[in-house]
PDB file of N, CA and C in Angstrom:
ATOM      1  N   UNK A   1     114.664  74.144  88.251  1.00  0.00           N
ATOM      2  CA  UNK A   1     113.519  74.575  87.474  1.00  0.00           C
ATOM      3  C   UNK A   1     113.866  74.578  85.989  1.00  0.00           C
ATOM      4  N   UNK A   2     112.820  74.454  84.851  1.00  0.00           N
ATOM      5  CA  UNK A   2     113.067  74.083  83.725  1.00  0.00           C
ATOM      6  C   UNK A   2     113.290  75.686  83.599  1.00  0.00           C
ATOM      7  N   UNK A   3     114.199  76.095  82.462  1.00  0.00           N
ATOM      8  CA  UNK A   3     113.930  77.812  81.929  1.00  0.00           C
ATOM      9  C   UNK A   3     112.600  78.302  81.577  1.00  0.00           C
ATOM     10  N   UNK A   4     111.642  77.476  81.642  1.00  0.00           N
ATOM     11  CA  UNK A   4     110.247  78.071  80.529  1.00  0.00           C
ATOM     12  C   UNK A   4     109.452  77.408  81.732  1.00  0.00           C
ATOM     13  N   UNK A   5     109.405  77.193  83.134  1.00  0.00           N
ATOM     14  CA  UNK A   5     108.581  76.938  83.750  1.00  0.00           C
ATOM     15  C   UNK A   5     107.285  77.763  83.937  1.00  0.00           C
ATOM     16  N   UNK A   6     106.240  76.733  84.578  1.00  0.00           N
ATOM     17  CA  UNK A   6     105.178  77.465  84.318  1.00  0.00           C
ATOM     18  C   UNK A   6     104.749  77.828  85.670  1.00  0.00           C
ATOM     19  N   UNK A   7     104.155  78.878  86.311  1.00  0.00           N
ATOM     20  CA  UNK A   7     103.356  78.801  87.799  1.00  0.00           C
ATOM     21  C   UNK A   7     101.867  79.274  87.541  1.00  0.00           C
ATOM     22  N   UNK A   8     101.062  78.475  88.080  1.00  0.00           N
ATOM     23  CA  UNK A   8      99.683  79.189  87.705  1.00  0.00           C
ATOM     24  C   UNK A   8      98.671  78.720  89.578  1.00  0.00           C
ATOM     25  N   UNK A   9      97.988  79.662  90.007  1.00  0.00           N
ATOM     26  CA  UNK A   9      97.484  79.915  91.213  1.00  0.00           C
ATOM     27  C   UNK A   9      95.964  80.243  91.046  1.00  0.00           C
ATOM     28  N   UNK A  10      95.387  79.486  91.677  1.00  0.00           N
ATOM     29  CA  UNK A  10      93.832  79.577  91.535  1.00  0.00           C
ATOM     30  C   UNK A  10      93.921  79.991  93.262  1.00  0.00           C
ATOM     31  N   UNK A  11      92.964  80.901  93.204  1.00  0.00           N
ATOM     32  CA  UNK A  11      93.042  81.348  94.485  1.00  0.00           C
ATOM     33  C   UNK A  11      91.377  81.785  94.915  1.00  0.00           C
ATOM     34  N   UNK A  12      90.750  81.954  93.852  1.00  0.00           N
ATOM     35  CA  UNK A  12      89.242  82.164  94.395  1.00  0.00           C
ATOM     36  C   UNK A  12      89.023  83.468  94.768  1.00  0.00           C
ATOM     37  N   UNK A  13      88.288  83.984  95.640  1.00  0.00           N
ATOM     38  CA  UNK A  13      88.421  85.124  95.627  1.00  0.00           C
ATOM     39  C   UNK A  13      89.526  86.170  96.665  1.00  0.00           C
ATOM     40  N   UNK A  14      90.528  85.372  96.755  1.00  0.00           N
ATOM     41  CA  UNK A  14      91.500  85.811  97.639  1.00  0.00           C
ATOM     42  C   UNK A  14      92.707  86.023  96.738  1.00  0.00           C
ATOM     43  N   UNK A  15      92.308  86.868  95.182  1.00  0.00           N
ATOM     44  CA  UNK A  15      93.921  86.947  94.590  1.00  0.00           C
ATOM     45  C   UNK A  15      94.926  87.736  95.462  1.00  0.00           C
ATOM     46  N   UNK A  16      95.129  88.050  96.185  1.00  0.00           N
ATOM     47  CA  UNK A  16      96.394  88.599  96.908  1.00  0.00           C
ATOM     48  C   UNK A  16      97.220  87.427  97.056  1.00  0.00           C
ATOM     49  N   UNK A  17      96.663  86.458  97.662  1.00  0.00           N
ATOM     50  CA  UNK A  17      97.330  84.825  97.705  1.00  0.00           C
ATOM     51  C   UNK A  17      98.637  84.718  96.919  1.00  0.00           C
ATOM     52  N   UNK A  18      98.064  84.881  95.855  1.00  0.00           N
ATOM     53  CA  UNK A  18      99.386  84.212  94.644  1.00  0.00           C
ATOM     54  C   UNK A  18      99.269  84.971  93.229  1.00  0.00           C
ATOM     55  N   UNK A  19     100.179  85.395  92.707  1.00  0.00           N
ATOM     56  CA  UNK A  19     100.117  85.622  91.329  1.00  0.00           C
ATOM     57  C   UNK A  19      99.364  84.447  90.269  1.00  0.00           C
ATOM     58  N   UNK A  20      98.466  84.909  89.382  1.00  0.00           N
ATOM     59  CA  UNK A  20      97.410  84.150  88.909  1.00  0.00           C
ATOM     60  C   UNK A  20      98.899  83.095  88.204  1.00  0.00           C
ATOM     61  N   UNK A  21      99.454  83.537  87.173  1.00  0.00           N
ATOM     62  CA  UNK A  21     100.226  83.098  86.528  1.00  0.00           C
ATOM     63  C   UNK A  21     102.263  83.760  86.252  1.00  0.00           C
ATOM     64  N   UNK A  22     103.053  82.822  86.384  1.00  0.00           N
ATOM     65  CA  UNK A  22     104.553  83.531  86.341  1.00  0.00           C
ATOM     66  C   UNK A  22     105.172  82.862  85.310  1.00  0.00           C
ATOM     67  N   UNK A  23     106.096  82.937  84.871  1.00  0.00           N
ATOM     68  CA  UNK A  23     106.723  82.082  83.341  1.00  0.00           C
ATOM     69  C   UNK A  23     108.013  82.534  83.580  1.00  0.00           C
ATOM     70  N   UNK A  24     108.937  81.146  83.279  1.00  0.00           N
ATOM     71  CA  UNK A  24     110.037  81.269  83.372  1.00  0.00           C
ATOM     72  C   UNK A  24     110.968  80.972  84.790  1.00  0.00           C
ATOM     73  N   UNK A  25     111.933  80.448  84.832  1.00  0.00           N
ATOM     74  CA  UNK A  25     112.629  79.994  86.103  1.00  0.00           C
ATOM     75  C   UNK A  25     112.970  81.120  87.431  1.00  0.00           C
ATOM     76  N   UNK A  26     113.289  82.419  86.353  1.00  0.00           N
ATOM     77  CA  UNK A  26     114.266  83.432  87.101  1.00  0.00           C
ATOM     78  C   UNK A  26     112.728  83.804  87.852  1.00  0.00           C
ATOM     79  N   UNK A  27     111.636  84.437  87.252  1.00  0.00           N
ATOM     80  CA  UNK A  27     110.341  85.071  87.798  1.00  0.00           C
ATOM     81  C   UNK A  27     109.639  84.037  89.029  1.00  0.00           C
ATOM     82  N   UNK A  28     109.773  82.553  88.706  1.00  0.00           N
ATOM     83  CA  UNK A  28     109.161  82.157  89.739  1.00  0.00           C
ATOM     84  C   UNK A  28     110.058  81.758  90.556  1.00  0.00           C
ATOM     85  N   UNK A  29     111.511  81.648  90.498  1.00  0.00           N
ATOM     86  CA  UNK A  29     112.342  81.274  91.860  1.00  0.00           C
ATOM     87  C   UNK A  29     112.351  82.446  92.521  1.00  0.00           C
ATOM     88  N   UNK A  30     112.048  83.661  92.051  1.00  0.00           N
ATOM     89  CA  UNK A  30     111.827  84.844  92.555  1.00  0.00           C
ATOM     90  C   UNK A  30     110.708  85.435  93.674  1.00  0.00           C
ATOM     91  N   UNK A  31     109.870  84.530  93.121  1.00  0.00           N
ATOM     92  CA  UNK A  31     108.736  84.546  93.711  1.00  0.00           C
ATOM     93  C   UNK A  31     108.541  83.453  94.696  1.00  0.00           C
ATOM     94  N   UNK A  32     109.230  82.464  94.523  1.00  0.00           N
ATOM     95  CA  UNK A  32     109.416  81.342  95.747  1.00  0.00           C
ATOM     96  C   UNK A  32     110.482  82.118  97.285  1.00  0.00           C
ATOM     97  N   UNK A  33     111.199  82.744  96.214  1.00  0.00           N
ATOM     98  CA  UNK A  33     111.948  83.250  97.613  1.00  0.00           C
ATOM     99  C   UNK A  33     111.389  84.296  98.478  1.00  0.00           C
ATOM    100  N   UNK A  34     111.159  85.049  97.745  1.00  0.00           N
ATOM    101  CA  UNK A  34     110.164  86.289  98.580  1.00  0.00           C
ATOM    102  C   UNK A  34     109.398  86.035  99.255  1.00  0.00           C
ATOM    103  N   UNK A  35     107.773  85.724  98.463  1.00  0.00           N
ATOM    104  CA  UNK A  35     106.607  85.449  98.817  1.00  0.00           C
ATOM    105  C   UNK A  35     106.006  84.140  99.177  1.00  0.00           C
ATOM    106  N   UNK A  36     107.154  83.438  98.826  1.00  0.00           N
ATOM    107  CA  UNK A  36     107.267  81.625  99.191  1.00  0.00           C
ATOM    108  C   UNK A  36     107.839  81.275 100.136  1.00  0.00           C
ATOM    109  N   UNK A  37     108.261  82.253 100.710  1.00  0.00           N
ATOM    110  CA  UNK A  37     109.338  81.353 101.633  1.00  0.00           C
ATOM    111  C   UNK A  37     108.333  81.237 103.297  1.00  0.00           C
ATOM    112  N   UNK A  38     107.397  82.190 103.492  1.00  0.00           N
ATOM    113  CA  UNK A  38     106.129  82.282 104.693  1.00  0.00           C
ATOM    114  C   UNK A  38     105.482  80.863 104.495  1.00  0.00           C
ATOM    115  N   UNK A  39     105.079  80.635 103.624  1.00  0.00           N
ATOM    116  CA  UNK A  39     104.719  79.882 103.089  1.00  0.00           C
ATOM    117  C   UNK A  39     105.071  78.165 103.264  1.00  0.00           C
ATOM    118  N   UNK A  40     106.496  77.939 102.584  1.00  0.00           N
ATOM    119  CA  UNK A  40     107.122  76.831 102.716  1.00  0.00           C
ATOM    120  C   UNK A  40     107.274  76.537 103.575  1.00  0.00           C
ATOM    121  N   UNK A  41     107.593  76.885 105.040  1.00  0.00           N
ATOM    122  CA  UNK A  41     107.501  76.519 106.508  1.00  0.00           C
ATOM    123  C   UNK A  41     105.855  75.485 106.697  1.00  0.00           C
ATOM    124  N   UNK A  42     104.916  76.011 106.164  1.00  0.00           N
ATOM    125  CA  UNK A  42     103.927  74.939 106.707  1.00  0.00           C
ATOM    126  C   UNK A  42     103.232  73.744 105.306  1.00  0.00           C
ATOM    127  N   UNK A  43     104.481  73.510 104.156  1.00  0.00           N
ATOM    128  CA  UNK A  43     104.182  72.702 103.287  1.00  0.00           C
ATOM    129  C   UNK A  43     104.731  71.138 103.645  1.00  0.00           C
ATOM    130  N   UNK A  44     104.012  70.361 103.279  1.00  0.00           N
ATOM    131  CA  UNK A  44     104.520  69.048 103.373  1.00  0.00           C
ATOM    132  C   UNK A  44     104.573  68.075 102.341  1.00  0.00           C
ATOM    133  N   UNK A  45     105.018  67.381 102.031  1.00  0.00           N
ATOM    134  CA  UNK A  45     104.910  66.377 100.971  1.00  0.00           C
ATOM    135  C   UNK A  45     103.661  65.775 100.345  1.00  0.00           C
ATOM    136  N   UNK A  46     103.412  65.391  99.512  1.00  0.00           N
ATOM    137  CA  UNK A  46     102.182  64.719  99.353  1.00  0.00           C
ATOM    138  C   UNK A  46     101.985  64.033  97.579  1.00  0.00           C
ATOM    139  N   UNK A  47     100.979  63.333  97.655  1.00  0.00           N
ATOM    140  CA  UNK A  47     101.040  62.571  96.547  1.00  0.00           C
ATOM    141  C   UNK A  47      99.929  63.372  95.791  1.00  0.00           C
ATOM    142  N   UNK A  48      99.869  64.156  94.965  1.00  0.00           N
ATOM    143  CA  UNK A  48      98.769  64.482  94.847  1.00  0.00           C
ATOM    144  C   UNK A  48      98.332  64.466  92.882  1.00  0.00           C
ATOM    145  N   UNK A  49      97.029  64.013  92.826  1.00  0.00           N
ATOM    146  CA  UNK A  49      96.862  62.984  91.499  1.00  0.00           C
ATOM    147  C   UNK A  49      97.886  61.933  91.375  1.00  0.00           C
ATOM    148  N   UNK A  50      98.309  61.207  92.066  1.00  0.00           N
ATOM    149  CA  UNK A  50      99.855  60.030  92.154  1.00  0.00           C
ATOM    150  C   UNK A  50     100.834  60.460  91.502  1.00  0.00           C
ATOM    151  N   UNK A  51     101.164  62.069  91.660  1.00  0.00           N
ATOM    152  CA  UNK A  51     102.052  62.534  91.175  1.00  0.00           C
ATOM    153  C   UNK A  51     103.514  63.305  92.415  1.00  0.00           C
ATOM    154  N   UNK A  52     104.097  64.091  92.581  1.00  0.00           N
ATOM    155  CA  UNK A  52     104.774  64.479  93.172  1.00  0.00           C
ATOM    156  C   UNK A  52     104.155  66.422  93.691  1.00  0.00           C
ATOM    157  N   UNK A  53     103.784  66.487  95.181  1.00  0.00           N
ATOM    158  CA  UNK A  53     103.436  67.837  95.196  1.00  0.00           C
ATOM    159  C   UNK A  53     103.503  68.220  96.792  1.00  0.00           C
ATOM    160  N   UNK A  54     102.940  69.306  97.330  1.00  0.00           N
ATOM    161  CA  UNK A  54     102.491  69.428  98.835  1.00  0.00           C
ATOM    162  C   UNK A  54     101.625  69.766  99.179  1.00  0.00           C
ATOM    163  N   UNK A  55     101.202  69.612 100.195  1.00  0.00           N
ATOM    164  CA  UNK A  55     100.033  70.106 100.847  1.00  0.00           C
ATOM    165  C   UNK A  55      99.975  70.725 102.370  1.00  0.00           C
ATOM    166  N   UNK A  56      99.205  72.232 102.228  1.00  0.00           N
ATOM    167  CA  UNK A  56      99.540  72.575 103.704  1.00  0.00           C
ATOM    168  C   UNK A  56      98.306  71.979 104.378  1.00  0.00           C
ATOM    169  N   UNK A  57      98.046  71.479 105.830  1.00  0.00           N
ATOM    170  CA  UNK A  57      96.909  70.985 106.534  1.00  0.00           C
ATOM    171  C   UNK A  57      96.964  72.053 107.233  1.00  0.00           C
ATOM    172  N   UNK A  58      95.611  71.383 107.884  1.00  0.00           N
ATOM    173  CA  UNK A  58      94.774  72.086 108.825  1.00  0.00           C
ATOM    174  C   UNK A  58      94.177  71.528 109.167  1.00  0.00           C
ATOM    175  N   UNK A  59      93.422  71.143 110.788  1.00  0.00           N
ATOM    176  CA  UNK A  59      92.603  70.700 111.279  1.00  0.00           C
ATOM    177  C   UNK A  59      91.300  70.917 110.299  1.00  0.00           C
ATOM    178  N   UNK A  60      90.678  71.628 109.882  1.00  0.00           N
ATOM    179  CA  UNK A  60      89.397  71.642 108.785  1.00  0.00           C
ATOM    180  C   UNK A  60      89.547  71.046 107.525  1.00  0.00           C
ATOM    181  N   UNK A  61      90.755  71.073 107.071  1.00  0.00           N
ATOM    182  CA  UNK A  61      91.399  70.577 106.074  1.00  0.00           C
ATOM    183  C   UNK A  61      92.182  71.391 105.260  1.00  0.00           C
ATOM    184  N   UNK A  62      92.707  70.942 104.236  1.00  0.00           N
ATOM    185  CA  UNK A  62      94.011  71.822 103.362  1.00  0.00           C
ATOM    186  C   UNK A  62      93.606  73.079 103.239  1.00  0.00           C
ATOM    187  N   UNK A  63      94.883  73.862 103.179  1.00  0.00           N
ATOM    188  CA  UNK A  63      94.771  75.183 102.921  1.00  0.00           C
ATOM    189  C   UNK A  63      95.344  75.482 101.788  1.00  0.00           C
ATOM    190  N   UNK A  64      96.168  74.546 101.553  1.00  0.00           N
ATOM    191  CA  UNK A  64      96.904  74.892  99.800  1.00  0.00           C
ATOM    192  C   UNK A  64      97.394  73.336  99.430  1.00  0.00           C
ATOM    193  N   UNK A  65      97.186  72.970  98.160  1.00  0.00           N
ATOM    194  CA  UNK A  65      97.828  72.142  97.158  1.00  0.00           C
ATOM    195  C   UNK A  65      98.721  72.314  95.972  1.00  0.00           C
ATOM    196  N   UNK A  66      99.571  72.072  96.107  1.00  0.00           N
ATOM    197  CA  UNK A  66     100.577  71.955  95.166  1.00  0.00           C
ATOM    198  C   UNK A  66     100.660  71.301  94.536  1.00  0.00           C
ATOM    199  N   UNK A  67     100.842  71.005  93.276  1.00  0.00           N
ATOM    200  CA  UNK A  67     100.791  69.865  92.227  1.00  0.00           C
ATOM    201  C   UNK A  67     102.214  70.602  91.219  1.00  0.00           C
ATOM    202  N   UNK A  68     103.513  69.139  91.515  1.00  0.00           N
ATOM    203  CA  UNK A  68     104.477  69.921  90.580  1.00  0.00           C
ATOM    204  C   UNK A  68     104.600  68.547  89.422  1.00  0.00           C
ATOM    205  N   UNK A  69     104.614  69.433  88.070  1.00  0.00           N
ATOM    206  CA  UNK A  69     105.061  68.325  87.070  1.00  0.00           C
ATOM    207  C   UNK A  69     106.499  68.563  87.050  1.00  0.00           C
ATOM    208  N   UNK A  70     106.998  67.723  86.539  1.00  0.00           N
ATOM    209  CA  UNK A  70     108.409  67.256  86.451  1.00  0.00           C
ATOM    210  C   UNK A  70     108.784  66.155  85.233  1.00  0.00           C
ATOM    211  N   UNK A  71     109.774  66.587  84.557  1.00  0.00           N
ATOM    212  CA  UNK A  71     110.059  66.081  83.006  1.00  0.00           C
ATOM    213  C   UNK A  71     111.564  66.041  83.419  1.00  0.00           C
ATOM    214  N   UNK A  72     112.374  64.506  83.190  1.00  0.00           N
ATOM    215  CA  UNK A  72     113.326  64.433  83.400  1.00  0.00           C
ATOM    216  C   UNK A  72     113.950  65.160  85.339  1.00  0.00           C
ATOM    217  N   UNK A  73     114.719  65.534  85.103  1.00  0.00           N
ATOM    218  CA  UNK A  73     115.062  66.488  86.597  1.00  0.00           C
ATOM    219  C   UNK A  73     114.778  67.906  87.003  1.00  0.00           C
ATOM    220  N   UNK A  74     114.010  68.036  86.269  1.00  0.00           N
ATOM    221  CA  UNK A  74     113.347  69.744  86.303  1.00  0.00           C
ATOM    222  C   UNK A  74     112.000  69.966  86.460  1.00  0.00           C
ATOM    223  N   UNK A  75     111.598  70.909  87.419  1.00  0.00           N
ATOM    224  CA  UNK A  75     110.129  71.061  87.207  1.00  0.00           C
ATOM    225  C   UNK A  75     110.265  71.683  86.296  1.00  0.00           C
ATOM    226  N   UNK A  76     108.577  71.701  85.558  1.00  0.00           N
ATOM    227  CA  UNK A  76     108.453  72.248  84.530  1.00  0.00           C
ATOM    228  C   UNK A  76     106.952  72.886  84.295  1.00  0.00           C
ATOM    229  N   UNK A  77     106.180  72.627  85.718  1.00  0.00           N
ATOM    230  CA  UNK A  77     104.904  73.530  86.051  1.00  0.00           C
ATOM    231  C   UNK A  77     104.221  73.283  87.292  1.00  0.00           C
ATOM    232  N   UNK A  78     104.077  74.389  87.941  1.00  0.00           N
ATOM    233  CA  UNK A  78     103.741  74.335  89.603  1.00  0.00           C
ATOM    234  C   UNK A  78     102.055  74.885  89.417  1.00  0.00           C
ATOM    235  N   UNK A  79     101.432  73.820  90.098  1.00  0.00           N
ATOM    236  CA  UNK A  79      99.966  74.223  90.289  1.00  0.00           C
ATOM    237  C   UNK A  79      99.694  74.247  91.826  1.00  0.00           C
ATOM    238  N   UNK A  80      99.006  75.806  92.320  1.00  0.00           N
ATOM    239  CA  UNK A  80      99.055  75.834  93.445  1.00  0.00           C
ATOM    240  C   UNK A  80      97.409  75.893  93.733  1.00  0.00           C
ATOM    241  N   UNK A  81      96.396  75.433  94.562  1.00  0.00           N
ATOM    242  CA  UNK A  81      95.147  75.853  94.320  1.00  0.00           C
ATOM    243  C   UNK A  81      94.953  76.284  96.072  1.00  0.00           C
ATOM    244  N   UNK A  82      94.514  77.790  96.514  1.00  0.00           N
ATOM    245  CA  UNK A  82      93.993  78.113  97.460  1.00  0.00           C
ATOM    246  C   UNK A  82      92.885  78.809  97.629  1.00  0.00           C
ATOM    247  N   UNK A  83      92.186  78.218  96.572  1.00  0.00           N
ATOM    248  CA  UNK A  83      90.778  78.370  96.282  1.00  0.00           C
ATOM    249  C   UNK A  83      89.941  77.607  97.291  1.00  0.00           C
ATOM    250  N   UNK A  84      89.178  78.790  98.097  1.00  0.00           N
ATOM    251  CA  UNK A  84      88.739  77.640  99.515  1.00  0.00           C
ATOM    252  C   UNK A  84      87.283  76.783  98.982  1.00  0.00           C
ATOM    253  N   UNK A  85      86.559  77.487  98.123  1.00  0.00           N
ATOM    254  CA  UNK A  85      85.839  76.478  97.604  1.00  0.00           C
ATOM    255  C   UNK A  85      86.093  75.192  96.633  1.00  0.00           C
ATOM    256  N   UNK A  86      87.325  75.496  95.644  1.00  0.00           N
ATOM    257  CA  UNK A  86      87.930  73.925  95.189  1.00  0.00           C
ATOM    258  C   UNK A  86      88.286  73.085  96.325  1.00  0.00           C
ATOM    259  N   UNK A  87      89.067  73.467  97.507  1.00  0.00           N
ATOM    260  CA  UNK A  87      89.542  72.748  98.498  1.00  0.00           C
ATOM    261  C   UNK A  87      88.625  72.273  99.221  1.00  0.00           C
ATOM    262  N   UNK A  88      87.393  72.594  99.267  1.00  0.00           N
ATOM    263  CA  UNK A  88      86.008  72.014  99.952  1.00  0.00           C
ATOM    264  C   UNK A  88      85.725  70.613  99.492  1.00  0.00           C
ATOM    265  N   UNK A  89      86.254  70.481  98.180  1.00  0.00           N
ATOM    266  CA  UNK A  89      85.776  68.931  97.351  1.00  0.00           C
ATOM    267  C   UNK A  89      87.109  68.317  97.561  1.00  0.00           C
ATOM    268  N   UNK A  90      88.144  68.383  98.309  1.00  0.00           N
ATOM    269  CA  UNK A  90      89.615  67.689  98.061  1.00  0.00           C
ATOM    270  C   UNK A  90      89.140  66.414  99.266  1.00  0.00           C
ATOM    271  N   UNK A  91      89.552  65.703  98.262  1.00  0.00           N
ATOM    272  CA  UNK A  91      89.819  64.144  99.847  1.00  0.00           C
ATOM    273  C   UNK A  91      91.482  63.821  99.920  1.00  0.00           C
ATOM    274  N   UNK A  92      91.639  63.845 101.266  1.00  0.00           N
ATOM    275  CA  UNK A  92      92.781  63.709 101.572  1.00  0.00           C
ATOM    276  C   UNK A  92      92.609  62.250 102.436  1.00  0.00           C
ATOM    277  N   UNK A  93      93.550  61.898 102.707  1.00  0.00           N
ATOM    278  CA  UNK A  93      94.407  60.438 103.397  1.00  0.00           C
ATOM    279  C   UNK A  93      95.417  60.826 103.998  1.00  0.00           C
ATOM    280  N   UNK A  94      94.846  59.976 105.519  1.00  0.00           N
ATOM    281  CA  UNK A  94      96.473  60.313 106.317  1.00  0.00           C
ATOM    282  C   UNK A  94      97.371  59.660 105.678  1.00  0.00           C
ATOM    283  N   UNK A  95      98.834  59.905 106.189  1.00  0.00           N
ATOM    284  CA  UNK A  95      99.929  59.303 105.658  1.00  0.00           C
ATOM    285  C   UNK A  95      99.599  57.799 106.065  1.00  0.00           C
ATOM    286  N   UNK A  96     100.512  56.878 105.329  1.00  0.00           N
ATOM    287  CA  UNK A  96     100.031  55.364 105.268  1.00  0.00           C
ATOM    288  C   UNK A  96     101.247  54.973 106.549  1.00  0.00           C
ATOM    289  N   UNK A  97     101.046  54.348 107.480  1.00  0.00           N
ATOM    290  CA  UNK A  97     102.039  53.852 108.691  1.00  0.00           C
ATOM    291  C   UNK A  97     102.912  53.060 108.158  1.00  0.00           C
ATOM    292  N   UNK A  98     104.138  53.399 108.217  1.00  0.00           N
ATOM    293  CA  UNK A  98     105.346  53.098 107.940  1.00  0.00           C
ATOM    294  C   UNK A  98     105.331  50.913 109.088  1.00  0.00           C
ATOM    295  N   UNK A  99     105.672  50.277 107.546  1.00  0.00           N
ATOM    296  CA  UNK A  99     105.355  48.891 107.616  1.00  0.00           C
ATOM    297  C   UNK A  99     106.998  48.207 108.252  1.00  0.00           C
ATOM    298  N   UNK A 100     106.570  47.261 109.143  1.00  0.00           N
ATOM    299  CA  UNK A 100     107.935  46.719 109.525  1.00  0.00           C
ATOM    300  C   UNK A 100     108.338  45.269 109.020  1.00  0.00           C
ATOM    301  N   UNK A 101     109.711  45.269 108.709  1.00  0.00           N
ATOM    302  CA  UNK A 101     110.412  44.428 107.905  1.00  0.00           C
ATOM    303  C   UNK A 101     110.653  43.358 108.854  1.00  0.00           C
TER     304      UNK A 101
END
């Protein structure tokens, strides 16, 4: 994590979810370990804006998106959205089938 990272959580009307906003490496690895770690068990990879992030599924569809920027080898701002009405407009794509050589 960069030292001055950023975390910011749109959550809708479910703020218990996530802290709106955290700053700094020590506060949000802090918060990844605690309150992240329930969590990280049902995240998966994903491309999200053709960038690097995760996404948890669900048969109805996502329950959380992650969007991490990254500058050089460090993140440097985690966008989490479990806002169930933003997630109402998300289009997702299955994974693309692995092509043979």
């Amino acid at each position: 994590l960069h030292p001055n990272v950023a975390f910011r959580s749109e959550t809708g009307d479910r703020p218990w979810l996530a802290p709106a906003a955290l700053r700094g490496a020590e506060e949000v690895a802090r918060h990844a370990a605690t309150d992240g770690r329930r969590f990280a068990v049902l995240c998966q990879p994903a491309l999200v804006n053709g960038g690097p992030g995760i996404i948890v599924p669900a048969p109805t569809g996502p329950i959380a998106i992650g969007l991490l920027r990254i500058a050089g080898d460090q993140i440097t701002a985690i966008e989490l959205i479990l806002d169930p009405a933003r997630l109402a407009s998300v289009v997702t794509f299955p994974p693309a089938a692995p092509t043979r050589r």
